[in-house]
N, C-alpha and C. Protein backbone atom coordinates (compact mmCIF):
# COMPACT_ATOMS: atom_id res chain seq x y z
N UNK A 1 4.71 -24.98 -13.61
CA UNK A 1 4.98 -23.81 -14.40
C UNK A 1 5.92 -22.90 -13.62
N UNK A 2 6.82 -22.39 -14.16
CA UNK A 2 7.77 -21.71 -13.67
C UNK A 2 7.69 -19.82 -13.97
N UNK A 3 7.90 -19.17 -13.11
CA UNK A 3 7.31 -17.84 -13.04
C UNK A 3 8.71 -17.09 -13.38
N UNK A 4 8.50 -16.32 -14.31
CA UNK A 4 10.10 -15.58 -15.03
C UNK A 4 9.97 -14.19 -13.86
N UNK A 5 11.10 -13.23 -13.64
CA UNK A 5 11.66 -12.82 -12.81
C UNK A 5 10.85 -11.50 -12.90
N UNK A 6 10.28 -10.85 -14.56
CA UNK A 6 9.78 -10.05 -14.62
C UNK A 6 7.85 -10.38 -14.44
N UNK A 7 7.42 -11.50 -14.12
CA UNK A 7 5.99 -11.76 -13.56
C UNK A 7 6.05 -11.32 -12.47
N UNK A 8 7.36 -11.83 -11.63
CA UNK A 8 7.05 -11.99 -10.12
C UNK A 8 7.45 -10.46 -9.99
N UNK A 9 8.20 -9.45 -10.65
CA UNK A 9 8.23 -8.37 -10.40
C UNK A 9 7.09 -7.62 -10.48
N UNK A 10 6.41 -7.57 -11.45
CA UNK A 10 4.93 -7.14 -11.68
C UNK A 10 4.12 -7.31 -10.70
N UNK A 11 3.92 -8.54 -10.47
CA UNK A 11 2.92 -9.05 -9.13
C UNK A 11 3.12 -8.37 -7.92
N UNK A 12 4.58 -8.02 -7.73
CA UNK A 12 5.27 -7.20 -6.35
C UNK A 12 4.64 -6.14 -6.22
N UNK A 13 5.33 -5.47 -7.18
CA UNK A 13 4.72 -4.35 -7.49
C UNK A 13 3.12 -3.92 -7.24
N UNK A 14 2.29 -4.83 -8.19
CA UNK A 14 0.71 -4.74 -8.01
C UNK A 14 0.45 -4.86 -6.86
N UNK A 15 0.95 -5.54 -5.93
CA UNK A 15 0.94 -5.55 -4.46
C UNK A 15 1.15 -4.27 -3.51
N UNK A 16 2.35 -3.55 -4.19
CA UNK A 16 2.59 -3.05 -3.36
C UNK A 16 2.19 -1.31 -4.05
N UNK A 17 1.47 -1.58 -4.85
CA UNK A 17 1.18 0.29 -5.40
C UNK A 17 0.49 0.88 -4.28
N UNK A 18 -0.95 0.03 -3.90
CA UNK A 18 -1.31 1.07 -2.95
C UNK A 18 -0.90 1.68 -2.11
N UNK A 19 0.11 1.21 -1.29
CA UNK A 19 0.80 1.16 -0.63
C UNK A 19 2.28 2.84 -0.53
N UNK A 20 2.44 2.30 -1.99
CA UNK A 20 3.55 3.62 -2.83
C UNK A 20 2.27 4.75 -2.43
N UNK A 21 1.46 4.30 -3.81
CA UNK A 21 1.09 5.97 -3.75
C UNK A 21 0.42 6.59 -2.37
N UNK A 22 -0.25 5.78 -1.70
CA UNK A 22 -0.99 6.46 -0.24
C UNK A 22 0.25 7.26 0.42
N UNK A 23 1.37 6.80 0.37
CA UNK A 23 2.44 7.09 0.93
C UNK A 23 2.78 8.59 0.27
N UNK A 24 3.31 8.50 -0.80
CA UNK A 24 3.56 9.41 -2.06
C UNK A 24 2.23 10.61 -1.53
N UNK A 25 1.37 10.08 -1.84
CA UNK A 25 0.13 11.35 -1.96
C UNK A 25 0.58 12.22 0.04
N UNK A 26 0.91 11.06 0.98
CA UNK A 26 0.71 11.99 2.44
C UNK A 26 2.15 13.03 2.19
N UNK A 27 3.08 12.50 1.93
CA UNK A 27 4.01 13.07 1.90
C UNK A 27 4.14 14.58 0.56
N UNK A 28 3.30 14.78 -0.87
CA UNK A 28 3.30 15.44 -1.23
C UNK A 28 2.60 16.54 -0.49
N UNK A 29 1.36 16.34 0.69
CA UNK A 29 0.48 17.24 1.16
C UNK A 29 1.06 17.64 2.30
N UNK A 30 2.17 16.57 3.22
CA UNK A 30 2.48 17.41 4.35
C UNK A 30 3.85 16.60 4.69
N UNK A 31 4.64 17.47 5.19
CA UNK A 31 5.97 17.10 6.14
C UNK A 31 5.92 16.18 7.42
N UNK A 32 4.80 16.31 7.92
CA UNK A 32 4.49 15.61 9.41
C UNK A 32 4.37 14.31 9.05
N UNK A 33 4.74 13.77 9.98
CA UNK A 33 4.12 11.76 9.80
C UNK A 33 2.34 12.11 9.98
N UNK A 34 2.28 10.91 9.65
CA UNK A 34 1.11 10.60 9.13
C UNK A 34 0.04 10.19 10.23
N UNK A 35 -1.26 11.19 10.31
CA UNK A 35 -1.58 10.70 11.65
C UNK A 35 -1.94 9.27 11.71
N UNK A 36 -2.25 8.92 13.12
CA UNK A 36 -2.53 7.51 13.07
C UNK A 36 -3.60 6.73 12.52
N UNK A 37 -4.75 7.08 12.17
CA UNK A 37 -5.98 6.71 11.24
C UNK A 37 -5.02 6.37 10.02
N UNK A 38 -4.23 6.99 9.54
CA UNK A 38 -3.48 7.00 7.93
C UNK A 38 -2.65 5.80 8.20
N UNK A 39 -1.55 6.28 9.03
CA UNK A 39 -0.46 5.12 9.42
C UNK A 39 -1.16 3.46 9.45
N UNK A 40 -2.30 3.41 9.74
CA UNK A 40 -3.15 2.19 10.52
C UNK A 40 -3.15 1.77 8.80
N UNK A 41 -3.85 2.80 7.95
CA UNK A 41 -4.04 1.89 7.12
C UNK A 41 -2.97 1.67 5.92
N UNK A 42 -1.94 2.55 5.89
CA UNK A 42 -0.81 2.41 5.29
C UNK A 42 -0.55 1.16 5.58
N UNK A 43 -0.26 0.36 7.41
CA UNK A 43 0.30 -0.95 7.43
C UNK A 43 -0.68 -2.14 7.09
N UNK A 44 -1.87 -1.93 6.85
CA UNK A 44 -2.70 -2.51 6.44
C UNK A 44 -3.00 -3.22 5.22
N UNK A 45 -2.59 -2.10 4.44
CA UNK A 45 -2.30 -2.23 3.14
C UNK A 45 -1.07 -2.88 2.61
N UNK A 46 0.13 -2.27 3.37
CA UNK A 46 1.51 -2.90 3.54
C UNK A 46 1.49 -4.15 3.79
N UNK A 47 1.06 -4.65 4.74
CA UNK A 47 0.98 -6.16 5.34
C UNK A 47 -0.19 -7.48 4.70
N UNK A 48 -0.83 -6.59 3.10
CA UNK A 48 -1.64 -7.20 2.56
C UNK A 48 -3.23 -7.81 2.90
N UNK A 49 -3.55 -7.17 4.08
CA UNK A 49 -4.86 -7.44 4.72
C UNK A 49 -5.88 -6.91 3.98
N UNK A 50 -7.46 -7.13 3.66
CA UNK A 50 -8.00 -6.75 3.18
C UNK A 50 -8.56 -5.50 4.04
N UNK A 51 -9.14 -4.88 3.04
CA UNK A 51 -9.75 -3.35 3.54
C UNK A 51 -11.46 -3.36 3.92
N UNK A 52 -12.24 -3.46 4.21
CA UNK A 52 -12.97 -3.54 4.56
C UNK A 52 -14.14 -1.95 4.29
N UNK A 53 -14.28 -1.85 2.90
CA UNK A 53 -15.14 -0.96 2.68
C UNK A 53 -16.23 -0.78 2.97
N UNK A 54 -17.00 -1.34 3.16
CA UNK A 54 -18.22 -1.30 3.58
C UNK A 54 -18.60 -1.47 4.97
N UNK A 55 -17.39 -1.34 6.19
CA UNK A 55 -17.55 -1.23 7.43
C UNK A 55 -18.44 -0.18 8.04
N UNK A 56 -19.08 0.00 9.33
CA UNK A 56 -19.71 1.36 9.57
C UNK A 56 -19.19 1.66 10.41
């Protein structure tokens, strides 16, 4: 089966929202980079790793 140009765009995308908005939301609240707790999980998210909610 062959995947048309606008699936694989979608899929990108779905990949990569969290990613947008975590970004989007630090930057509407502040000018500074992002401390490093944030940054950690920005690339986390970026690099497609799972998140681990229920860590303590």
């Amino acid at each position: 089966m062959k995947a048309s140009w606008p699936e694989a765009l979608r899929a990108t995308r779905a990949w990569l929202e969290p990613w947008i908005m975590l970004r989007r939301y630090w930057r509407a609240f502040s000018d500074l980079p992002p401390p490093l707790e944030l940054k950690a999980l920005l690339e986390r998210v970026f690099s497609g790793r799972n998140l681990y909610l229920y860590a303590r």
